[in-house]
C-alpha atoms as a PDB file:
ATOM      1  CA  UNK A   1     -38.344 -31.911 -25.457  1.00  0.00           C
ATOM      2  CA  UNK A   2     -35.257 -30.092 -24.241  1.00  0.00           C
ATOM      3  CA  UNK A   3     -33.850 -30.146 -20.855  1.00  0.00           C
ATOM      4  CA  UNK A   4     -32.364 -26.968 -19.386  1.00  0.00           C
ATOM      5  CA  UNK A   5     -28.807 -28.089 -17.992  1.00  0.00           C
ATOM      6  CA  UNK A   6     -27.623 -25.858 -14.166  1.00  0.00           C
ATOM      7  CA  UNK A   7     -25.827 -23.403 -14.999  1.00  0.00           C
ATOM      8  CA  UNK A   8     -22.552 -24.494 -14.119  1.00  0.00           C
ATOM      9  CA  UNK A   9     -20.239 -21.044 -13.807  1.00  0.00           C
ATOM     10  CA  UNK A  10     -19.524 -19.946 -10.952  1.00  0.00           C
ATOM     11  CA  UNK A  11     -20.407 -16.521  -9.522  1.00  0.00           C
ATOM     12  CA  UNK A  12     -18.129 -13.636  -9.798  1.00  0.00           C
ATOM     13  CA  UNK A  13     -17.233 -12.026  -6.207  1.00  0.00           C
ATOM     14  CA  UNK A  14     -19.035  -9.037  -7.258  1.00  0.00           C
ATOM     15  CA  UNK A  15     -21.781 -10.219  -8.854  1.00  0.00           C
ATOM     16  CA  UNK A  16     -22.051 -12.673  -5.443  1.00  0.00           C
ATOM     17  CA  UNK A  17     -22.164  -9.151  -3.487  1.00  0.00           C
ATOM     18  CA  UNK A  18     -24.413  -7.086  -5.366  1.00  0.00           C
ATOM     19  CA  UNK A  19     -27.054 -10.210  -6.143  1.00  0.00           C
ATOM     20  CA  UNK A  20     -26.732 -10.815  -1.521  1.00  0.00           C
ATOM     21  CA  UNK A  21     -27.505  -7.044  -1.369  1.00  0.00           C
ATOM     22  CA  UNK A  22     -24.184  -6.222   0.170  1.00  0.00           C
ATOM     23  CA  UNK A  23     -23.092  -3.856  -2.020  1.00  0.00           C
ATOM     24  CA  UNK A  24     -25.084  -1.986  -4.659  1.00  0.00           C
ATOM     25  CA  UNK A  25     -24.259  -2.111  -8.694  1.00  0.00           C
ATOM     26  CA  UNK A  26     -23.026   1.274  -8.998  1.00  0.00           C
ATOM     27  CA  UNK A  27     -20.368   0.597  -6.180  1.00  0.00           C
ATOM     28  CA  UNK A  28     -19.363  -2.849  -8.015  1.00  0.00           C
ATOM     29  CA  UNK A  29     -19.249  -0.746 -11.447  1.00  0.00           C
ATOM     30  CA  UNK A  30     -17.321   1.637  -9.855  1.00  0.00           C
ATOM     31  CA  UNK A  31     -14.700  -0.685  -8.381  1.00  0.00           C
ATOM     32  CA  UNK A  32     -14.501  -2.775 -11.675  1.00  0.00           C
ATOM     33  CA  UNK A  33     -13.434   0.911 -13.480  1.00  0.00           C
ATOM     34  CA  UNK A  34     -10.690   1.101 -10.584  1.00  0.00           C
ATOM     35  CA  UNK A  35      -9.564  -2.512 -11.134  1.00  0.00           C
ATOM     36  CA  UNK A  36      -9.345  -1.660 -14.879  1.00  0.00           C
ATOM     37  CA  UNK A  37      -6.638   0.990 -13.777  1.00  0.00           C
ATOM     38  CA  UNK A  38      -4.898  -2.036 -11.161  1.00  0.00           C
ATOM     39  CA  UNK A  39      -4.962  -5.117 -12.526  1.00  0.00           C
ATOM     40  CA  UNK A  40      -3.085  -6.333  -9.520  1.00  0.00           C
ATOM     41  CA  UNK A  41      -5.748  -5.244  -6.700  1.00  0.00           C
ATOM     42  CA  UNK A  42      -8.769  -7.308  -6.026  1.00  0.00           C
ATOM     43  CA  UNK A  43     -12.369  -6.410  -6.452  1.00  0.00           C
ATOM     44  CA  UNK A  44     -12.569  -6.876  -2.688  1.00  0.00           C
ATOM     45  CA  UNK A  45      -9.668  -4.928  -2.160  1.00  0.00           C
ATOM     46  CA  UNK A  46     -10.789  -2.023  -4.100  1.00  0.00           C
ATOM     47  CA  UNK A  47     -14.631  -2.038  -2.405  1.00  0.00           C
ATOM     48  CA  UNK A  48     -13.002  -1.487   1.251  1.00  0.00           C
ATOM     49  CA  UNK A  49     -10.485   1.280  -0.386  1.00  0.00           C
ATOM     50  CA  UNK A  50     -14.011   2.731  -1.876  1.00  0.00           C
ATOM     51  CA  UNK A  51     -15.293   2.592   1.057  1.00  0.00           C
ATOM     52  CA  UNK A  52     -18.362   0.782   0.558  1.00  0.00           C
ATOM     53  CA  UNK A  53     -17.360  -2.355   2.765  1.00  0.00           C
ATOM     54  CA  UNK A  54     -15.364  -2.674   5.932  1.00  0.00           C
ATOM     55  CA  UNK A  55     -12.389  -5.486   5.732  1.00  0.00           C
ATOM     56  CA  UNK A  56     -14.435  -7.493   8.351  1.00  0.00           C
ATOM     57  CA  UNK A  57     -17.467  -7.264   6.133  1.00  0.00           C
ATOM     58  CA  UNK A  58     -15.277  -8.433   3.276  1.00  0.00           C
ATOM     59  CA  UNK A  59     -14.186 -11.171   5.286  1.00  0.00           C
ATOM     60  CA  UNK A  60     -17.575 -12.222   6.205  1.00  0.00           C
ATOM     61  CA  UNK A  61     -18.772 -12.163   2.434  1.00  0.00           C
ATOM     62  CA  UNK A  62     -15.753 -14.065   1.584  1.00  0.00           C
ATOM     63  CA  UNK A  63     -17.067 -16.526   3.625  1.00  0.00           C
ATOM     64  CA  UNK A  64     -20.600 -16.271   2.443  1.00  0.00           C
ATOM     65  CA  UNK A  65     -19.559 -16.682  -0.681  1.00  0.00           C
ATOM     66  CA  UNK A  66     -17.859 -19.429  -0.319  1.00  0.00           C
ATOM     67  CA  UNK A  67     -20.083 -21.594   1.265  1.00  0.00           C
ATOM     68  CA  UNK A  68     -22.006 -20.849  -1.534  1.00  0.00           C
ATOM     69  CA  UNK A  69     -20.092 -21.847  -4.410  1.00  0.00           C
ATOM     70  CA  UNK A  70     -17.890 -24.730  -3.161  1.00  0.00           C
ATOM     71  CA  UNK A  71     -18.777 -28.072  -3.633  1.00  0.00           C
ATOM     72  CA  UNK A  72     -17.066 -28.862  -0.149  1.00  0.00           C
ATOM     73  CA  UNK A  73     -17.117 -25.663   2.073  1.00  0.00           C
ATOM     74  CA  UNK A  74     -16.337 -28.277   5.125  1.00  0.00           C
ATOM     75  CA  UNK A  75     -12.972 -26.582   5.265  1.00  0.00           C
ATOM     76  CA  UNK A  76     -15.268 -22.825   6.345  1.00  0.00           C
ATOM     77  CA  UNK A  77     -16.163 -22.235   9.652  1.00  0.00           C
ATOM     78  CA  UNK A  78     -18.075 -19.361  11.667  1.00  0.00           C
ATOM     79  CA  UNK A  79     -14.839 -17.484  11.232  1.00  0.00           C
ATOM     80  CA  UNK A  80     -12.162 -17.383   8.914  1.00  0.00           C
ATOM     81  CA  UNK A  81      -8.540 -17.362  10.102  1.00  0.00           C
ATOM     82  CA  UNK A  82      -5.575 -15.616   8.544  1.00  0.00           C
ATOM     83  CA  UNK A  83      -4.527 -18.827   6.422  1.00  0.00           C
ATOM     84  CA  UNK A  84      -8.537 -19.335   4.970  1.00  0.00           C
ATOM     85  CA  UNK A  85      -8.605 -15.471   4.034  1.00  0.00           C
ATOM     86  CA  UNK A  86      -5.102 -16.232   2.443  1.00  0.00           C
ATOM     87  CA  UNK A  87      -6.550 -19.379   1.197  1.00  0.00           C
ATOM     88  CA  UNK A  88      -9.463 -17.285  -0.927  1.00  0.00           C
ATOM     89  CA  UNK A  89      -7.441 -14.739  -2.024  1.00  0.00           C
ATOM     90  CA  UNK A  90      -5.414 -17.026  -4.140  1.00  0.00           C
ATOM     91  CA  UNK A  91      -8.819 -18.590  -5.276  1.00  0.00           C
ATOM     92  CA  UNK A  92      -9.845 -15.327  -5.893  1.00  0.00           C
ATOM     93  CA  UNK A  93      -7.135 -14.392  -8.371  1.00  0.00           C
ATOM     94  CA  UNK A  94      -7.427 -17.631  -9.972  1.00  0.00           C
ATOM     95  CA  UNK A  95     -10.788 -17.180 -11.130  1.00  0.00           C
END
């Protein structure tokens, strides 16, 4: 008998968007060629340059997604402020 362990990685930002609906695969494939081309811009970044999400959409699936993945997303709220958008951006590049 074997037992299947959770799969412990953590989502991508992308792959968070695309799998919520909130952006399609071709606009995340499309973005990840851009990124190739900026390695200093964020997927997010790159998706409202593209067009495909607003910044307070971003912002909003930010949020999503981290209430998702952290293990304590007590620190999120109904909106984030300027420091908690700061705050996931330097998550973000960490990743």
């Amino acid at each position: 008998m074997t037992s299947k362990e959770p799969d412990k990685r953590i989502k991508r930002v992308g792959e968070f968007l695309v799998d919520n609906s909130i952006i399609t695969k071709t606009q995340l494939d499309d973005a990840l060629d851009m990124q190739k081309y900026n390695k200093g811009r964020l997927i997010g970044e790159i998706l409202v340059t593209l067009g495909a999400l607003t910044k307070e959409e971003l912002v909003m699936a930010l949020e999503m997604y981290l209430m998702e993945t952290d293990e304590n997303p007590s620190h999120v709220d109904e909106w984030l402020d300027q420091d908690e958008v700061d705050m996931i951006i330097e998550r973000m590049k960490g990743k």
